[in-house]
PDB file of N, CA and C in Angstrom:
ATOM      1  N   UNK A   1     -76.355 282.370 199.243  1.00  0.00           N
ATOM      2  CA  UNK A   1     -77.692 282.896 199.381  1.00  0.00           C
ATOM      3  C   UNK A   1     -78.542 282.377 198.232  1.00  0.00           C
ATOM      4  N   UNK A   2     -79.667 281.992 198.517  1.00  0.00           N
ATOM      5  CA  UNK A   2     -80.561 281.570 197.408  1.00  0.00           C
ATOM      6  C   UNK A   2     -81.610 282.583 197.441  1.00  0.00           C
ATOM      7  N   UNK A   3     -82.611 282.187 196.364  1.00  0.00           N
ATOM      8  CA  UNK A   3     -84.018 282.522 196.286  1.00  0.00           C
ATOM      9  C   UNK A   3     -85.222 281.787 196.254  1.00  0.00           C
ATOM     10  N   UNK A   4     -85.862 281.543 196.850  1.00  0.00           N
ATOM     11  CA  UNK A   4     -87.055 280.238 196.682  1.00  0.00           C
ATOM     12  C   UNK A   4     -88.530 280.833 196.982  1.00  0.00           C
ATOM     13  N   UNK A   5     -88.910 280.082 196.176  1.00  0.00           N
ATOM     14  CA  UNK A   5     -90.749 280.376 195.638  1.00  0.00           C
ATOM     15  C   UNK A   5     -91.585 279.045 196.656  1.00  0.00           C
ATOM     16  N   UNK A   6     -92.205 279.806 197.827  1.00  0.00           N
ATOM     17  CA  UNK A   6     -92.656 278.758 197.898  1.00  0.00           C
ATOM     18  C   UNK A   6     -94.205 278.891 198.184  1.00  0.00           C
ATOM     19  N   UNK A   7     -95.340 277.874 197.252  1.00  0.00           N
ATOM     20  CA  UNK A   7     -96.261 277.930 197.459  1.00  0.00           C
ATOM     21  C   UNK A   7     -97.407 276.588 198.510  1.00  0.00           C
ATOM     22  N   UNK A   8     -98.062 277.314 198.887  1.00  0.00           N
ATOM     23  CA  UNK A   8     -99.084 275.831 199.861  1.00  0.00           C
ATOM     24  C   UNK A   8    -100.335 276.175 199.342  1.00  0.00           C
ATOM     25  N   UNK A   9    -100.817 274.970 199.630  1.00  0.00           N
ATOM     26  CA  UNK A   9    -101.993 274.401 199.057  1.00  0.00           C
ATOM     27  C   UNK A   9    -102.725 274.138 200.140  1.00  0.00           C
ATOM     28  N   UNK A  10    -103.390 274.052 201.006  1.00  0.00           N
ATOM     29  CA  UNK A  10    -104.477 273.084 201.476  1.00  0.00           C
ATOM     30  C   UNK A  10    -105.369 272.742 200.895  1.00  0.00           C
ATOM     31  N   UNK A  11    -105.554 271.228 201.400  1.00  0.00           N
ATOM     32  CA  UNK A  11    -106.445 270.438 200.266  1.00  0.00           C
ATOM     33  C   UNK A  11    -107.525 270.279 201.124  1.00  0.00           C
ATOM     34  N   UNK A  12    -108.862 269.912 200.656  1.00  0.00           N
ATOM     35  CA  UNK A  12    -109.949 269.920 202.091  1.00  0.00           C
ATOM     36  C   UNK A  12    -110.446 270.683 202.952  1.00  0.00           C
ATOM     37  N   UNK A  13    -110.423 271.828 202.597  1.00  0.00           N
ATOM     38  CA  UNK A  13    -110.999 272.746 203.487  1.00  0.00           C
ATOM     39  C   UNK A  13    -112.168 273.111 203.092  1.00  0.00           C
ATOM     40  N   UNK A  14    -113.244 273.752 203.694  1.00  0.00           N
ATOM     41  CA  UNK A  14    -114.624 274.023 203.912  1.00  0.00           C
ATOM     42  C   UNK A  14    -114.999 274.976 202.476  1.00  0.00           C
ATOM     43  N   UNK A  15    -113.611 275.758 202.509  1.00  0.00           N
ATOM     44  CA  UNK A  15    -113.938 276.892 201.772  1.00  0.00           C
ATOM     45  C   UNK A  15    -112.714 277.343 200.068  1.00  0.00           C
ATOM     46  N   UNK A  16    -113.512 277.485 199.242  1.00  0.00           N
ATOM     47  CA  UNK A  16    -112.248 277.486 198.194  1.00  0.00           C
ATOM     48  C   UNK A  16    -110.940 278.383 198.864  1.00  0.00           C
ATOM     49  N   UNK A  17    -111.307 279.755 199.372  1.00  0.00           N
ATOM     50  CA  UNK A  17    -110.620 280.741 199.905  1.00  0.00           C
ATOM     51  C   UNK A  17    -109.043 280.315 200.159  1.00  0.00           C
ATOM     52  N   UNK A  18    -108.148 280.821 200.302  1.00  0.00           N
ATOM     53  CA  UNK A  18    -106.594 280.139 200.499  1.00  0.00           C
ATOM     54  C   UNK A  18    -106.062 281.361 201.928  1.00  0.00           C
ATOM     55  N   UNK A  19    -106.652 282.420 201.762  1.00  0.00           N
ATOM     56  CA  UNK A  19    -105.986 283.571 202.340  1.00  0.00           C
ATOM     57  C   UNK A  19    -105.611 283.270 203.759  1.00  0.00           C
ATOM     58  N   UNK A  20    -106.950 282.404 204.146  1.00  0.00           N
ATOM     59  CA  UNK A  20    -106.557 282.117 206.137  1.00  0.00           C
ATOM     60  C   UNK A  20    -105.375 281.748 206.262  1.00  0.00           C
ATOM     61  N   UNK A  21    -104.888 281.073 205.465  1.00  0.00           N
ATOM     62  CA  UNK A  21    -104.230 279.369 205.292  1.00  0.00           C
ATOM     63  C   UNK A  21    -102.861 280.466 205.264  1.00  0.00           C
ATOM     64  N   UNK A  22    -102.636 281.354 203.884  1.00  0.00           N
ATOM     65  CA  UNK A  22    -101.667 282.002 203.808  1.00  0.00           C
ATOM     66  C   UNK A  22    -101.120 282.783 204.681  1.00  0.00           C
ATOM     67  N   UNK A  23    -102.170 283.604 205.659  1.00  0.00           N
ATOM     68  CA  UNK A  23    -101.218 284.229 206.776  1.00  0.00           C
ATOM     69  C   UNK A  23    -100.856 283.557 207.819  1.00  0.00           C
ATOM     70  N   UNK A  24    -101.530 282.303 208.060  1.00  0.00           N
ATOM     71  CA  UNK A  24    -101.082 281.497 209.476  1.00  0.00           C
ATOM     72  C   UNK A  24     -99.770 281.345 208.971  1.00  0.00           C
ATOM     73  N   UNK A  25     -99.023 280.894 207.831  1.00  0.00           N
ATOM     74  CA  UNK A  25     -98.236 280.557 207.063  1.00  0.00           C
ATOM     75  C   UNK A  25     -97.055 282.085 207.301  1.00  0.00           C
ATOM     76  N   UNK A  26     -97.536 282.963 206.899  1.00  0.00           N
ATOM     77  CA  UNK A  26     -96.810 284.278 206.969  1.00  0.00           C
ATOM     78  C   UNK A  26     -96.407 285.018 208.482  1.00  0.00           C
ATOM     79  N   UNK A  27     -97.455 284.513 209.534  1.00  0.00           N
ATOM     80  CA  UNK A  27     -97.084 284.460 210.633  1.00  0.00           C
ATOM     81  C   UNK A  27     -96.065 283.887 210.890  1.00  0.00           C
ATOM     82  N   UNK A  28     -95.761 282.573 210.806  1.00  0.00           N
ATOM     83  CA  UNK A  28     -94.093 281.674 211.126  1.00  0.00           C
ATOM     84  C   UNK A  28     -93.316 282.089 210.292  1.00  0.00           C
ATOM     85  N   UNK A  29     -93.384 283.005 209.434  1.00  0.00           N
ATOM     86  CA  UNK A  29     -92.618 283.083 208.568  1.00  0.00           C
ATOM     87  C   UNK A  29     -91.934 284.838 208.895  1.00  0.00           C
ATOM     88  N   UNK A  30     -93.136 284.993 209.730  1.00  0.00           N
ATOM     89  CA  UNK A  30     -92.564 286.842 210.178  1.00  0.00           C
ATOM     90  C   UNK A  30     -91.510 286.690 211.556  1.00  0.00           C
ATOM     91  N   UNK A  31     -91.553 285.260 212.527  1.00  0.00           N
ATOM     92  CA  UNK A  31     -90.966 285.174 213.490  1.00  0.00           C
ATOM     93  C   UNK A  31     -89.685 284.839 213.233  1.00  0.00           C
ATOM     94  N   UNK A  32     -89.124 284.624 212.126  1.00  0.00           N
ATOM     95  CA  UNK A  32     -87.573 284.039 211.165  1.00  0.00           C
ATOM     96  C   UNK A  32     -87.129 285.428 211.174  1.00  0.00           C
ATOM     97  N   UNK A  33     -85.732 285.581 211.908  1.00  0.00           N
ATOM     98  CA  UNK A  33     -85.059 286.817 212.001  1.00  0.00           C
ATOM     99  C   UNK A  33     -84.055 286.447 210.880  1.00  0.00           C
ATOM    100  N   UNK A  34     -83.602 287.679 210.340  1.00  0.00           N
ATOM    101  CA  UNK A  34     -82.574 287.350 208.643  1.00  0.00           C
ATOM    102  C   UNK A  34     -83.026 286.945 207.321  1.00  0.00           C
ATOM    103  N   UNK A  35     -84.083 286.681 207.406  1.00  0.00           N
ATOM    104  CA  UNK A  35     -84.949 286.000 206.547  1.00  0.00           C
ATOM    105  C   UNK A  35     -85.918 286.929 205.922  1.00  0.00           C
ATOM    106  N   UNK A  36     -85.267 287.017 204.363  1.00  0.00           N
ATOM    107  CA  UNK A  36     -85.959 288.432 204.205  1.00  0.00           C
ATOM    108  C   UNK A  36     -87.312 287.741 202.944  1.00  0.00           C
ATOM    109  N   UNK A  37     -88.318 288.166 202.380  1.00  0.00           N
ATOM    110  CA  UNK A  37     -89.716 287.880 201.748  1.00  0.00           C
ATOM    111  C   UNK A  37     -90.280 288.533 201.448  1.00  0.00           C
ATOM    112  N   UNK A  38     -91.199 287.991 200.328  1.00  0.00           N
ATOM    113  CA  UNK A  38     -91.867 289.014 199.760  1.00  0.00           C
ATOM    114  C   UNK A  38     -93.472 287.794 199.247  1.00  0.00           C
ATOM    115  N   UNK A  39     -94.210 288.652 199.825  1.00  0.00           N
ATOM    116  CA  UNK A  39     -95.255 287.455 199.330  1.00  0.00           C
ATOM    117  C   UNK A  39     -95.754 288.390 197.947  1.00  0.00           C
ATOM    118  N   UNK A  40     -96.338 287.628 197.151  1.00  0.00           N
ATOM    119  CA  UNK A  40     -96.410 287.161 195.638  1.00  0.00           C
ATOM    120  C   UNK A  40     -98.237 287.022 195.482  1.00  0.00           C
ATOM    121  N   UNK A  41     -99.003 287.326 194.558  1.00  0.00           N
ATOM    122  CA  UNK A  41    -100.114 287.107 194.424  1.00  0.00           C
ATOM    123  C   UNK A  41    -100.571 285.577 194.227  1.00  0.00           C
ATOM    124  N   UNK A  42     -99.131 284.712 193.876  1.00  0.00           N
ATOM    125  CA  UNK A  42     -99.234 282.954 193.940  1.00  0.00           C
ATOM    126  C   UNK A  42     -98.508 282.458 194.807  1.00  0.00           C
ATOM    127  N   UNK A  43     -97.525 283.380 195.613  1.00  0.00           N
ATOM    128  CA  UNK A  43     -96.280 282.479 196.366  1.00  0.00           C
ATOM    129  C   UNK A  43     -96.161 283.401 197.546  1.00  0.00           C
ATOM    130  N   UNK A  44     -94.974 283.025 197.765  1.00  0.00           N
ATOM    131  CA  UNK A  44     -94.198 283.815 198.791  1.00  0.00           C
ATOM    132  C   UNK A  44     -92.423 283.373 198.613  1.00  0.00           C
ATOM    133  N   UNK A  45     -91.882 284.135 198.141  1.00  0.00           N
ATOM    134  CA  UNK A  45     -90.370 284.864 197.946  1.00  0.00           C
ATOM    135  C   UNK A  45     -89.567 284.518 199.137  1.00  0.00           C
ATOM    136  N   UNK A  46     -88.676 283.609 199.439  1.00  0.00           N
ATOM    137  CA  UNK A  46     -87.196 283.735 200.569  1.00  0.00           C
ATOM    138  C   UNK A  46     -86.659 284.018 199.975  1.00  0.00           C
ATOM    139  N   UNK A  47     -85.542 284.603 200.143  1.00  0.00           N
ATOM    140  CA  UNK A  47     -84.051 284.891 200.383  1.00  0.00           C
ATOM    141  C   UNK A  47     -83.548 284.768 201.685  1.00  0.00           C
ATOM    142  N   UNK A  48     -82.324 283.928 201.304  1.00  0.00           N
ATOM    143  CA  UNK A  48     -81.651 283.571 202.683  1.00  0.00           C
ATOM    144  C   UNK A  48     -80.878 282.534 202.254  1.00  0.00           C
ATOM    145  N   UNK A  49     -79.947 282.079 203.378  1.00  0.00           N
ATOM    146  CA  UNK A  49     -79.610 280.939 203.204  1.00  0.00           C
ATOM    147  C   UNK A  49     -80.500 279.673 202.856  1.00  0.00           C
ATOM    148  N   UNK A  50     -79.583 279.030 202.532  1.00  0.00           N
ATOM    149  CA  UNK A  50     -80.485 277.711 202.175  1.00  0.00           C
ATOM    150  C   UNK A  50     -80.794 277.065 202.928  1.00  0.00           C
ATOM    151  N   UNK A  51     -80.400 276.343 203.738  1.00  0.00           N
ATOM    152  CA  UNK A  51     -80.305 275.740 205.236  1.00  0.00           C
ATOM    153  C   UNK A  51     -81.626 276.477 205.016  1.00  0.00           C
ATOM    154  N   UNK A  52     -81.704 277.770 205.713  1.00  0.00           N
ATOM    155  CA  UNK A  52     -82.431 278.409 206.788  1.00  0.00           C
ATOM    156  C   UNK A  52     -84.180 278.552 205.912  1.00  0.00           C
ATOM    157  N   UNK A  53     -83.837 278.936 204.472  1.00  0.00           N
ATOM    158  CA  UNK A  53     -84.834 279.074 203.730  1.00  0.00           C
ATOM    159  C   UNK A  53     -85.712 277.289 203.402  1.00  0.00           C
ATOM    160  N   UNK A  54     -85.463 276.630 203.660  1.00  0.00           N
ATOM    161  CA  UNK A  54     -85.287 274.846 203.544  1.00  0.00           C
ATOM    162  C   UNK A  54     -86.484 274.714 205.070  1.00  0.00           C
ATOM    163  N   UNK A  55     -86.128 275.241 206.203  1.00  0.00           N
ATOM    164  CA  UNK A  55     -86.638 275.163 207.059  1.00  0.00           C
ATOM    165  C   UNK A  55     -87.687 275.814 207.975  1.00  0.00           C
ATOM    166  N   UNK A  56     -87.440 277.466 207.235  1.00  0.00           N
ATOM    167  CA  UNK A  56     -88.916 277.879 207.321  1.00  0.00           C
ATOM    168  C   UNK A  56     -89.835 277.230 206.307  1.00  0.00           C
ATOM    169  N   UNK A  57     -89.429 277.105 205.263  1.00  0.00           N
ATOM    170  CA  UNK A  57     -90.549 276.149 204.232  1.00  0.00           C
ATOM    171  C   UNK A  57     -91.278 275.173 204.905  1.00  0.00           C
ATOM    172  N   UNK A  58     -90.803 274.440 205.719  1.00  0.00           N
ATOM    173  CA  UNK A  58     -90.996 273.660 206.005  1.00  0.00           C
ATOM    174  C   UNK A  58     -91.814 273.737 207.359  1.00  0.00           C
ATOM    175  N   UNK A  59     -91.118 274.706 208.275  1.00  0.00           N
ATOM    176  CA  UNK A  59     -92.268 275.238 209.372  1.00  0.00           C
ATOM    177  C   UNK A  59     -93.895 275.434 208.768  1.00  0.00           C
ATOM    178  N   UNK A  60     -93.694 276.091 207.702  1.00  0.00           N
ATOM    179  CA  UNK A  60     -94.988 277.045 206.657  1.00  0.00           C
ATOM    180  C   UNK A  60     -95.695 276.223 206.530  1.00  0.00           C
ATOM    181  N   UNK A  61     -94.951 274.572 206.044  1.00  0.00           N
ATOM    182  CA  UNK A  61     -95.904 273.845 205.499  1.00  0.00           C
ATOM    183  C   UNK A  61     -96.471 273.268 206.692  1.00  0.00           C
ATOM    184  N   UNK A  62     -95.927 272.684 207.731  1.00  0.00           N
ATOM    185  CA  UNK A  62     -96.530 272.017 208.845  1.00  0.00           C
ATOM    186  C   UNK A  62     -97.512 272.566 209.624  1.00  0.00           C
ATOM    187  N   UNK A  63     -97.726 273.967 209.621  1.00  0.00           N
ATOM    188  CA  UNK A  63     -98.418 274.733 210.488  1.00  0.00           C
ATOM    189  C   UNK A  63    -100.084 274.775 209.803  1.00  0.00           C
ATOM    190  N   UNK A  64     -99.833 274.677 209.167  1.00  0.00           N
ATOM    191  CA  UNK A  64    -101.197 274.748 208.079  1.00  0.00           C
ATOM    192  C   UNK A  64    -102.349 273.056 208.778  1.00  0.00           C
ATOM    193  N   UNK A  65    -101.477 272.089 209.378  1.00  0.00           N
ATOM    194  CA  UNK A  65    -101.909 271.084 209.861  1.00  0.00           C
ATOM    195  C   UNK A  65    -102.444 271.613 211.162  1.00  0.00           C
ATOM    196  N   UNK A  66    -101.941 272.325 211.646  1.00  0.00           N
ATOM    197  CA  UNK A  66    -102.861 273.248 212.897  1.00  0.00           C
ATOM    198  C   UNK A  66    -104.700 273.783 213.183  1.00  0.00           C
ATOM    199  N   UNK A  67    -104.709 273.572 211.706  1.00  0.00           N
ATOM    200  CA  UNK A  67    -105.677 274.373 211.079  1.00  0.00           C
ATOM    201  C   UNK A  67    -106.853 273.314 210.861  1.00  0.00           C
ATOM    202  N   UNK A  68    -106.724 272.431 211.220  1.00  0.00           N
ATOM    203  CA  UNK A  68    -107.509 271.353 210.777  1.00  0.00           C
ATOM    204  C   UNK A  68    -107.521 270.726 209.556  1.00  0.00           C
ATOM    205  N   UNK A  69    -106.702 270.798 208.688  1.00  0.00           N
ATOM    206  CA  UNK A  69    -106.407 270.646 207.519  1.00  0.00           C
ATOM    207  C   UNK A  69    -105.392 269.615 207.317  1.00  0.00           C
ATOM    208  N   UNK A  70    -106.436 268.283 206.383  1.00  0.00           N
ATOM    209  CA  UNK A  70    -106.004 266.948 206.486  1.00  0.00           C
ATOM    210  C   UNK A  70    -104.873 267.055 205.095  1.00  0.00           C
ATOM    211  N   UNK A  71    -104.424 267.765 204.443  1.00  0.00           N
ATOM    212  CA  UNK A  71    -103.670 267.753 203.219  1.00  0.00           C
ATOM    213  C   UNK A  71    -102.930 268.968 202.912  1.00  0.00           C
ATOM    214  N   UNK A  72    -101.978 268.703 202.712  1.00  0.00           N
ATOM    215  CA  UNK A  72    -101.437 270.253 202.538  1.00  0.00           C
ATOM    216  C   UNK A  72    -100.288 269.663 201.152  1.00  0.00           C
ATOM    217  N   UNK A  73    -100.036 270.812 200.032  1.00  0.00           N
ATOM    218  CA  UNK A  73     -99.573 270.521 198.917  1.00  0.00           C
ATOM    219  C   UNK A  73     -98.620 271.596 198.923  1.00  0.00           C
ATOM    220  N   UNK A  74     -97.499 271.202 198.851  1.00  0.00           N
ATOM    221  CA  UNK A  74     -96.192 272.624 198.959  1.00  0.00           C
ATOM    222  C   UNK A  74     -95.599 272.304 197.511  1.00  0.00           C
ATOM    223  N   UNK A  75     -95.182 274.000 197.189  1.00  0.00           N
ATOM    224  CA  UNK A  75     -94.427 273.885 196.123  1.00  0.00           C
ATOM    225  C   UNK A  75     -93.089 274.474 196.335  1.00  0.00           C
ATOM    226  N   UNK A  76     -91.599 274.386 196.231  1.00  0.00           N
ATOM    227  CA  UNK A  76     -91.047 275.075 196.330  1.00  0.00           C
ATOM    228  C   UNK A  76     -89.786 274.700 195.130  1.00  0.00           C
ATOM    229  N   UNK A  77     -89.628 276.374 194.705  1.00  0.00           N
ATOM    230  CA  UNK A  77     -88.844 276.379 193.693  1.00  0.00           C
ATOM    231  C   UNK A  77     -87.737 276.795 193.996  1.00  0.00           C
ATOM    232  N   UNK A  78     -86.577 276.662 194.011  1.00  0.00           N
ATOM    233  CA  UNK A  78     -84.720 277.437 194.522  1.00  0.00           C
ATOM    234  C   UNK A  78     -84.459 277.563 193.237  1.00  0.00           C
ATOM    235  N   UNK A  79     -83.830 278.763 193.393  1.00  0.00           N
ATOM    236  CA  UNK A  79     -83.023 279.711 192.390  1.00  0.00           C
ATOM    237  C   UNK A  79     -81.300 279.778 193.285  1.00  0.00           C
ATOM    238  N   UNK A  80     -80.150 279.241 193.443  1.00  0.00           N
ATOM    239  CA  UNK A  80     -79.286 278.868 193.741  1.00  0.00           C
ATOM    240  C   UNK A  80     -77.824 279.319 192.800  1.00  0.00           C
ATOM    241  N   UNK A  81     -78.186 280.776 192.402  1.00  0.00           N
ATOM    242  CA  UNK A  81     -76.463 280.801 191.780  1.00  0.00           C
ATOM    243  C   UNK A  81     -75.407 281.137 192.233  1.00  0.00           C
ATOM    244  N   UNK A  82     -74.355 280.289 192.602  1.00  0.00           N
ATOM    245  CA  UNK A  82     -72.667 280.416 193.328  1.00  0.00           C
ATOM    246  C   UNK A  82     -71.897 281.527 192.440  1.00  0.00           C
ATOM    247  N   UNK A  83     -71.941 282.416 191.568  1.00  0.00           N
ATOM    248  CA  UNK A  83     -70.983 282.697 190.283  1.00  0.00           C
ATOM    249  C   UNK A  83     -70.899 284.393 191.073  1.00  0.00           C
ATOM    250  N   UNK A  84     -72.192 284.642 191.741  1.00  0.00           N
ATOM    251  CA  UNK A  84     -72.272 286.292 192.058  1.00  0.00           C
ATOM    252  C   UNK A  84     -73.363 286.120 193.710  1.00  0.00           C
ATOM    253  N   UNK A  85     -73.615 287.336 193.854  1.00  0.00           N
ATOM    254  CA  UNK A  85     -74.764 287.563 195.267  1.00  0.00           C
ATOM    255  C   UNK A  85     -75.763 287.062 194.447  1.00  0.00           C
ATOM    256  N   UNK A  86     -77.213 286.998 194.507  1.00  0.00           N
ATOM    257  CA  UNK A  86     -78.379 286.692 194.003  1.00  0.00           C
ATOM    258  C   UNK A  86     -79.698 287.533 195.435  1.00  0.00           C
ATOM    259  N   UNK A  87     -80.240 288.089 194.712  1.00  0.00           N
ATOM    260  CA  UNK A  87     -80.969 288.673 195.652  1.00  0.00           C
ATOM    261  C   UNK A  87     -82.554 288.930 194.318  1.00  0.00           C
ATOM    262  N   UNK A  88     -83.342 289.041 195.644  1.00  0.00           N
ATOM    263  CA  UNK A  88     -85.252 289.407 194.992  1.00  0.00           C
ATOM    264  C   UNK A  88     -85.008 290.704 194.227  1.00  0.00           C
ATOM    265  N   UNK A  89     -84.477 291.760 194.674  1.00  0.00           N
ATOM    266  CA  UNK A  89     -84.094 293.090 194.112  1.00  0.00           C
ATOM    267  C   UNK A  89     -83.583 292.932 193.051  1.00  0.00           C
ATOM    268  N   UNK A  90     -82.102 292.509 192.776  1.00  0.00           N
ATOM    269  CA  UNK A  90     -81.097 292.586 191.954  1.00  0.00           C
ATOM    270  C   UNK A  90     -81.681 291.735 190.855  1.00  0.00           C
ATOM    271  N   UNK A  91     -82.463 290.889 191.217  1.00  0.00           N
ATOM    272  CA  UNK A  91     -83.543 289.803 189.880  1.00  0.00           C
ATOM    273  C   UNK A  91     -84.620 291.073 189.201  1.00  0.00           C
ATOM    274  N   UNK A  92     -85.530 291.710 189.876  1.00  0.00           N
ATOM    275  CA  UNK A  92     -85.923 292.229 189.475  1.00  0.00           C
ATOM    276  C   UNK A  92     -85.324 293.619 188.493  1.00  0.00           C
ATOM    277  N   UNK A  93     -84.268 294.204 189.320  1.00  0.00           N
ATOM    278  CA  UNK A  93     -83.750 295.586 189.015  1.00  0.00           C
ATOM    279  C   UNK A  93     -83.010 294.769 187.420  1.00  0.00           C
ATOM    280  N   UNK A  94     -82.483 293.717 187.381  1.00  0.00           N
ATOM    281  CA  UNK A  94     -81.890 293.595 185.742  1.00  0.00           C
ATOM    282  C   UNK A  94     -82.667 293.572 185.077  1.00  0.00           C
ATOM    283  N   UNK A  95     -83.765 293.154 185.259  1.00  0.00           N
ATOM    284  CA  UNK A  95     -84.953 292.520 184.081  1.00  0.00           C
ATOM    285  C   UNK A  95     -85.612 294.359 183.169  1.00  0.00           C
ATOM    286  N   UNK A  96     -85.599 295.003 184.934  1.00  0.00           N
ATOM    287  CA  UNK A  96     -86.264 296.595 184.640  1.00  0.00           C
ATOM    288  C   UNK A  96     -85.240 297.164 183.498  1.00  0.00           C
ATOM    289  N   UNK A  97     -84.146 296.975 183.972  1.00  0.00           N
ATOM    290  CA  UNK A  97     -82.828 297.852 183.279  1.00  0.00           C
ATOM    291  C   UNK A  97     -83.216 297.632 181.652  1.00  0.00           C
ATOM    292  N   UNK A  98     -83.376 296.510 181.629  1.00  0.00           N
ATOM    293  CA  UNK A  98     -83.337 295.540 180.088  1.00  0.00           C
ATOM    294  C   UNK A  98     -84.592 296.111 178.943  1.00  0.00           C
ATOM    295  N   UNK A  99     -86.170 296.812 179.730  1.00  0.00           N
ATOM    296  CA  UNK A  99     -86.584 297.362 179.240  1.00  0.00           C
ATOM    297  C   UNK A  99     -86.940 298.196 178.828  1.00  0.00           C
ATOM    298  N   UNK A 100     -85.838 299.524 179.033  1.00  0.00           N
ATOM    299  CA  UNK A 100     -85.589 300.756 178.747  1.00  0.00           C
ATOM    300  C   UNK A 100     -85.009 300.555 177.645  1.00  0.00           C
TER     301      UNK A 100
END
């Protein structure tokens, strides 16, 4: 199981705004069964397999070309550790623990 950050860009659009762009994006991304997320005030959060997290990214990014939108700029970051589970929760819940 991984974790991955992934952000889009459209480049060229009419309007600075990003938000349209982000839910067409969150739409393909709500039709992924197992595939759990968390959108982010800069990103949007997978967990999942990798395979599977690799390829909604990749839906996310293509769909944005739907839109009339001649450029699209993806970022995606994997967090990938084999040693234990890795989960959005269990990242957050250590960090909380740590500042008590």
């Amino acid at each position: 199981m991984v974790i991955a950050e992934v952000s889009l860009v459209p480049m060229g659009t009419k309007t600075p705004s990003a938000s349209k762009y982000v839910a067409k994006a969150l739409k393909v991304l709500r039709k992924e069964k197992g595939l759990k997320y968390q959108l982010t005030a800069m990103g949007t959060l997978l967990e999942g397999d990798l395979n599977e997290v690799l390829e909604v990214a990749k839906k996310m990014h293509q769909c944005l070309f739907d839109e009339d939108v001649k450029r699209v700029v993806s970022t995606i970051r994997i967090d990938d550790r084999r040693d234990k589970m890795l989960t959005i929760d269990y990242k957050v819940e250590s960090v909380m623990k740590k500042l008590k």
